[in-house]
PDB file of N, CA and C in Angstrom:
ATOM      1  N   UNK A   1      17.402  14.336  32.215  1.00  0.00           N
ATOM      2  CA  UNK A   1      16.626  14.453  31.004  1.00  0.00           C
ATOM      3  C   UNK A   1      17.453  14.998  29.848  1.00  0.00           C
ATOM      4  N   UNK A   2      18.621  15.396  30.021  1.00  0.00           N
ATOM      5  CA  UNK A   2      19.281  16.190  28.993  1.00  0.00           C
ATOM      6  C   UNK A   2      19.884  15.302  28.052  1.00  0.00           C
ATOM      7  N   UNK A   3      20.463  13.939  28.937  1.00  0.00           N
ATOM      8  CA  UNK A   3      20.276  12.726  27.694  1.00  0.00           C
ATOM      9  C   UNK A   3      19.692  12.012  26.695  1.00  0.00           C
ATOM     10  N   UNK A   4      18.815  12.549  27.098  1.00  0.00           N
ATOM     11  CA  UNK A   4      17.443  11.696  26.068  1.00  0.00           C
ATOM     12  C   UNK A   4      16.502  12.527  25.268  1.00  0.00           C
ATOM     13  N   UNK A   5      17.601  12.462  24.165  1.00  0.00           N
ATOM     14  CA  UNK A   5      17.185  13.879  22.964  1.00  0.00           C
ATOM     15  C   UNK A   5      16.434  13.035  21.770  1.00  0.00           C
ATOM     16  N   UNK A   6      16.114  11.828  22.062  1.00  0.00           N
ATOM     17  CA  UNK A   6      15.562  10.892  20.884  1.00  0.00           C
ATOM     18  C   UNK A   6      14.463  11.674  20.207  1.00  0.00           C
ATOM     19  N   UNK A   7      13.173  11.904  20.861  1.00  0.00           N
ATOM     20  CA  UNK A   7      12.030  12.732  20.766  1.00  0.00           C
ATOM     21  C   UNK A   7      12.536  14.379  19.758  1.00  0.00           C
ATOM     22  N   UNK A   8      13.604  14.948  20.547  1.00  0.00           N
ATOM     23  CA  UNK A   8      13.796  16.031  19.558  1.00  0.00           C
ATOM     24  C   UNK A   8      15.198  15.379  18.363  1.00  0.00           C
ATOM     25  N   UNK A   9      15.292  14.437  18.307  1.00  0.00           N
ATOM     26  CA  UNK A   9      16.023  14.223  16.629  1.00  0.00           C
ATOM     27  C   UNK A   9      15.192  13.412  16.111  1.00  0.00           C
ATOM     28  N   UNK A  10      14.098  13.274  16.382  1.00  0.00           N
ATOM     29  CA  UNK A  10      12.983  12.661  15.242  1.00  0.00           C
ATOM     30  C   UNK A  10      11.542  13.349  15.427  1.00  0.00           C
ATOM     31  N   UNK A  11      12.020  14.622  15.693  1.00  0.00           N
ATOM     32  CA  UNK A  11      10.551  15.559  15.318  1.00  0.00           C
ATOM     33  C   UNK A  11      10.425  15.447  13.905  1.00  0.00           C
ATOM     34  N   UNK A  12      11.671  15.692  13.100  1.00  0.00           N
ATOM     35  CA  UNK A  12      10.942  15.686  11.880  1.00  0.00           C
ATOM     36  C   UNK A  12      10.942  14.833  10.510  1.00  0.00           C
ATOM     37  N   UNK A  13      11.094  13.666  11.356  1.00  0.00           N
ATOM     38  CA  UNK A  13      10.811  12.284  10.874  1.00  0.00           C
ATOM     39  C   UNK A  13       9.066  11.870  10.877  1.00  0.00           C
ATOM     40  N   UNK A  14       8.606  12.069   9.396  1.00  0.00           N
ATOM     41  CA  UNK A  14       6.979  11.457   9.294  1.00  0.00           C
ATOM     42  C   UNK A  14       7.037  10.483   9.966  1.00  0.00           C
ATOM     43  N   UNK A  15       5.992   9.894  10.297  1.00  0.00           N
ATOM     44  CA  UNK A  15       5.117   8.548  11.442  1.00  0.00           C
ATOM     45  C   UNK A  15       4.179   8.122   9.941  1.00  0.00           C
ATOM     46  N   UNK A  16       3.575   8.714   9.227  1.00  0.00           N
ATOM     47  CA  UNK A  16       2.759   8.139   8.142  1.00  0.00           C
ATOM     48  C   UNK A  16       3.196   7.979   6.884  1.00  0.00           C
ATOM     49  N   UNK A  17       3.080   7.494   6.489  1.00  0.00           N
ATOM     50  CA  UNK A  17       2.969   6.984   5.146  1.00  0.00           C
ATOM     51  C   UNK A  17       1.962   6.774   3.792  1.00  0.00           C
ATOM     52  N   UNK A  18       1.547   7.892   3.427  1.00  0.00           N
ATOM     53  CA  UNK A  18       0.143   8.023   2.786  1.00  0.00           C
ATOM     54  C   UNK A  18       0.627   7.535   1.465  1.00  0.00           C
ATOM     55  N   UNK A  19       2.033   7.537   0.624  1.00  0.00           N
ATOM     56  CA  UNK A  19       1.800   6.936  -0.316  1.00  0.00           C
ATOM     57  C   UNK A  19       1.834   5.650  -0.555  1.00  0.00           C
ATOM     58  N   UNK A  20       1.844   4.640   0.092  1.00  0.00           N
ATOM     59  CA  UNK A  20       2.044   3.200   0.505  1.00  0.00           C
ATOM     60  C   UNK A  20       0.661   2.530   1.081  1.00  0.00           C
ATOM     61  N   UNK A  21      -0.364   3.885   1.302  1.00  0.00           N
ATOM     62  CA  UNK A  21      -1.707   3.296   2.305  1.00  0.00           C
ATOM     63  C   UNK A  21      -2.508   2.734   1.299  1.00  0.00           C
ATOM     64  N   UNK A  22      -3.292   1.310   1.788  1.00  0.00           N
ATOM     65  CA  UNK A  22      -4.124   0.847   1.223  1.00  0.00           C
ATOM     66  C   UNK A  22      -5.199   1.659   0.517  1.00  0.00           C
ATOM     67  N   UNK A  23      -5.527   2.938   1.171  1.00  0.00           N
ATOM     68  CA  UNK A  23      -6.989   3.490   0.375  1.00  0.00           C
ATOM     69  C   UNK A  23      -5.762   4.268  -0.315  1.00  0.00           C
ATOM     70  N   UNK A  24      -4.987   4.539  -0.635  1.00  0.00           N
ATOM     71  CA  UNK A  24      -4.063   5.481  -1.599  1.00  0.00           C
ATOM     72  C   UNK A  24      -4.783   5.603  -3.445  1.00  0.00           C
ATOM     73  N   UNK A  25      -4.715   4.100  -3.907  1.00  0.00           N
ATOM     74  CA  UNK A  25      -4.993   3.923  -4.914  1.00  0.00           C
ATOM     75  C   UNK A  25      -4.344   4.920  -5.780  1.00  0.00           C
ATOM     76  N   UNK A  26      -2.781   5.213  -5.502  1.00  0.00           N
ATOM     77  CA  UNK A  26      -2.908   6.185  -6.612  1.00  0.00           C
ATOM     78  C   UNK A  26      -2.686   5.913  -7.932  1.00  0.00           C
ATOM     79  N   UNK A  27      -3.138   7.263  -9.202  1.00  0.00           N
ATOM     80  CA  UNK A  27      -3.256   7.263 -10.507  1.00  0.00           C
ATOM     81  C   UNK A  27      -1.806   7.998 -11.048  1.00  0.00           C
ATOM     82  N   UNK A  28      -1.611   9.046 -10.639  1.00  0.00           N
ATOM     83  CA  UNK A  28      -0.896  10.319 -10.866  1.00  0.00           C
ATOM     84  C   UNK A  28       0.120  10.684  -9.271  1.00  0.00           C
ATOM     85  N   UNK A  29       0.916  11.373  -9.809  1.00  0.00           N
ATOM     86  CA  UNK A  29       1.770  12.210  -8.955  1.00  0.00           C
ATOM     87  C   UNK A  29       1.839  13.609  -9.233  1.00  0.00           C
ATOM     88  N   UNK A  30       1.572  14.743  -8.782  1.00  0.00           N
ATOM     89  CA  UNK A  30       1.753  15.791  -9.912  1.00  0.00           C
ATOM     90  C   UNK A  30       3.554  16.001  -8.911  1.00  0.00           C
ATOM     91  N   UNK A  31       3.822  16.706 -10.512  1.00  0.00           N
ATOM     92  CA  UNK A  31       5.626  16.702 -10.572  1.00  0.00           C
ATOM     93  C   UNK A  31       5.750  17.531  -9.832  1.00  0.00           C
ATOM     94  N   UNK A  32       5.944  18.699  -9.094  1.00  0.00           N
ATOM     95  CA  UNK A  32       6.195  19.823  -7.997  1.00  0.00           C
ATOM     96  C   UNK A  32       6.247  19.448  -6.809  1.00  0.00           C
ATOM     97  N   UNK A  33       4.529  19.667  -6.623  1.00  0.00           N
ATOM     98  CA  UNK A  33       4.116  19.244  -5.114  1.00  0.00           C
ATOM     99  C   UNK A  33       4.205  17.349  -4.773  1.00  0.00           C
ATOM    100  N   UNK A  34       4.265  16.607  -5.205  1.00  0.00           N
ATOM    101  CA  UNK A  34       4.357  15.452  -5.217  1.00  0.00           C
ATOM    102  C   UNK A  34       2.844  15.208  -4.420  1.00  0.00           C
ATOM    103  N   UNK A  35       1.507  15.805  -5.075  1.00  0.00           N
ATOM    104  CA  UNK A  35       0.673  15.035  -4.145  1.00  0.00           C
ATOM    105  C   UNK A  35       0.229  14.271  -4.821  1.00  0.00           C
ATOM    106  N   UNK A  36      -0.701  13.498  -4.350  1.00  0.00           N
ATOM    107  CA  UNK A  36      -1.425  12.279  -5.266  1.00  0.00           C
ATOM    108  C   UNK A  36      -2.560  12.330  -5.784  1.00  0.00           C
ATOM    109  N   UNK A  37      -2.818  11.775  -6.885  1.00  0.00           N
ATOM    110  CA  UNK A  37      -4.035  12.052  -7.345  1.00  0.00           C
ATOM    111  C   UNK A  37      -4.815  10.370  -7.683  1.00  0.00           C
ATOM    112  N   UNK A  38      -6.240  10.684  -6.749  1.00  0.00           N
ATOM    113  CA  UNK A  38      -6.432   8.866  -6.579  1.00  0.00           C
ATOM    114  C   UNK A  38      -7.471   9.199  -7.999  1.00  0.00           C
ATOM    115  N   UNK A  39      -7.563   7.443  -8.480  1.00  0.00           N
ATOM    116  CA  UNK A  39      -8.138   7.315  -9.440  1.00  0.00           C
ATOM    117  C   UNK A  39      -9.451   7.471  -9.431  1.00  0.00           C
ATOM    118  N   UNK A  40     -10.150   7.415 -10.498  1.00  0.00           N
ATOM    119  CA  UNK A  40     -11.961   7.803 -11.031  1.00  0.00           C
ATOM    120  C   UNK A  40     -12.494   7.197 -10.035  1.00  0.00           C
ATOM    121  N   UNK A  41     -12.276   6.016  -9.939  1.00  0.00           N
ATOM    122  CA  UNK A  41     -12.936   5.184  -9.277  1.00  0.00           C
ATOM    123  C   UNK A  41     -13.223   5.214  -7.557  1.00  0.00           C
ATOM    124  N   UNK A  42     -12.114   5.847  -7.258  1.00  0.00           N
ATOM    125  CA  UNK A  42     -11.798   6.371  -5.325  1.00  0.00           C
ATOM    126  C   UNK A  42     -12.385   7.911  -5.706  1.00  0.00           C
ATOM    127  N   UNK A  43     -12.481   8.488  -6.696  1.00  0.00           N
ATOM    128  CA  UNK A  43     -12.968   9.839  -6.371  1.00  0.00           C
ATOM    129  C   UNK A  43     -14.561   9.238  -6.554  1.00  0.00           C
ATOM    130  N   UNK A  44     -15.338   8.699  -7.475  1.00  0.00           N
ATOM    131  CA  UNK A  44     -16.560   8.473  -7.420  1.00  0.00           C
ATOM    132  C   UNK A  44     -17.127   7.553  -5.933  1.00  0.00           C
ATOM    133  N   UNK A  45     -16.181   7.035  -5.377  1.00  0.00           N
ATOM    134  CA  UNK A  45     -16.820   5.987  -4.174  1.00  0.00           C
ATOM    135  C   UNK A  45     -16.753   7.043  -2.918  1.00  0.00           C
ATOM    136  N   UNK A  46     -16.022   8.271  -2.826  1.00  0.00           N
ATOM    137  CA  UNK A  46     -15.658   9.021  -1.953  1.00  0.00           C
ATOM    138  C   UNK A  46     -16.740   9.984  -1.989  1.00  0.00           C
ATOM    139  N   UNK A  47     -16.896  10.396  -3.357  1.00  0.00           N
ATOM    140  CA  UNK A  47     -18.561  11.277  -3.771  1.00  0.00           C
ATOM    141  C   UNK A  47     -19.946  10.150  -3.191  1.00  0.00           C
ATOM    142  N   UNK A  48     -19.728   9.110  -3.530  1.00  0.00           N
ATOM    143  CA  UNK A  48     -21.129   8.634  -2.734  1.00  0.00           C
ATOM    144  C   UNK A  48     -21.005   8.644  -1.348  1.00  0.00           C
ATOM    145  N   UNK A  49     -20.077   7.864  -0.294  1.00  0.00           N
ATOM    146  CA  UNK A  49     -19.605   8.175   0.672  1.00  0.00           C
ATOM    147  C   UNK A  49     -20.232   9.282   1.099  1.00  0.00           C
ATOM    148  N   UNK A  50     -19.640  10.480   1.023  1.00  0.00           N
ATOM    149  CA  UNK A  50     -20.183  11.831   1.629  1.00  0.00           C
ATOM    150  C   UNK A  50     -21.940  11.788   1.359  1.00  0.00           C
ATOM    151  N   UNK A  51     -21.888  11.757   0.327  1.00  0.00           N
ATOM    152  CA  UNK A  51     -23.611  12.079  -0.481  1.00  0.00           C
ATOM    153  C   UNK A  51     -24.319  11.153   0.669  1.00  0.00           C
ATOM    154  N   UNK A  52     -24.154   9.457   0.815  1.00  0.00           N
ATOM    155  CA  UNK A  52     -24.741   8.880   2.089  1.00  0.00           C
ATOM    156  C   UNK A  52     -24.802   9.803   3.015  1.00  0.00           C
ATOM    157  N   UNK A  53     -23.235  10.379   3.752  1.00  0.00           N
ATOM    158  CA  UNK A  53     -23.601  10.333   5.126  1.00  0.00           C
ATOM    159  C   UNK A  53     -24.076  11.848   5.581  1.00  0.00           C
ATOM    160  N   UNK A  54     -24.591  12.405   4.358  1.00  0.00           N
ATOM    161  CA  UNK A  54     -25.021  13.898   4.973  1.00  0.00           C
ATOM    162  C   UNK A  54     -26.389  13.740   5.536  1.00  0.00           C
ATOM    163  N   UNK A  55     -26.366  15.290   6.065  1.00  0.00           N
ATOM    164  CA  UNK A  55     -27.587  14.698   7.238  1.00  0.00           C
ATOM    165  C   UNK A  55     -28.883  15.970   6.673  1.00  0.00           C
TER     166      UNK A  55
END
């Protein structure tokens, strides 16, 4: 087992890709943190979304 270090030299290699994902839609980047900021339109469909599925 001491050969097969693949697993620990790509621990910290991401698996996802959130800025490339279809629901991404992004508008903005803020400059620091590089997170994303999705447009009016994904924040209002995401507000009904929830508002549906509460119980």
């Amino acid at each position: 087992m001491a050969e097969n270090r693949y697993k620990e030299e790509c621990m910290g290699t991401p698996i996802e890709k959130h800025d490339t994902a279809a629901w991404a839609n992004i508008e903005s980047v803020k400059k620091v943190s590089k997170v994303t900021r999705p447009s009016e339109l994904q924040t209002e469909n995401a507000k009904e979304y929830v508002d549906t599925n509460e119980k």
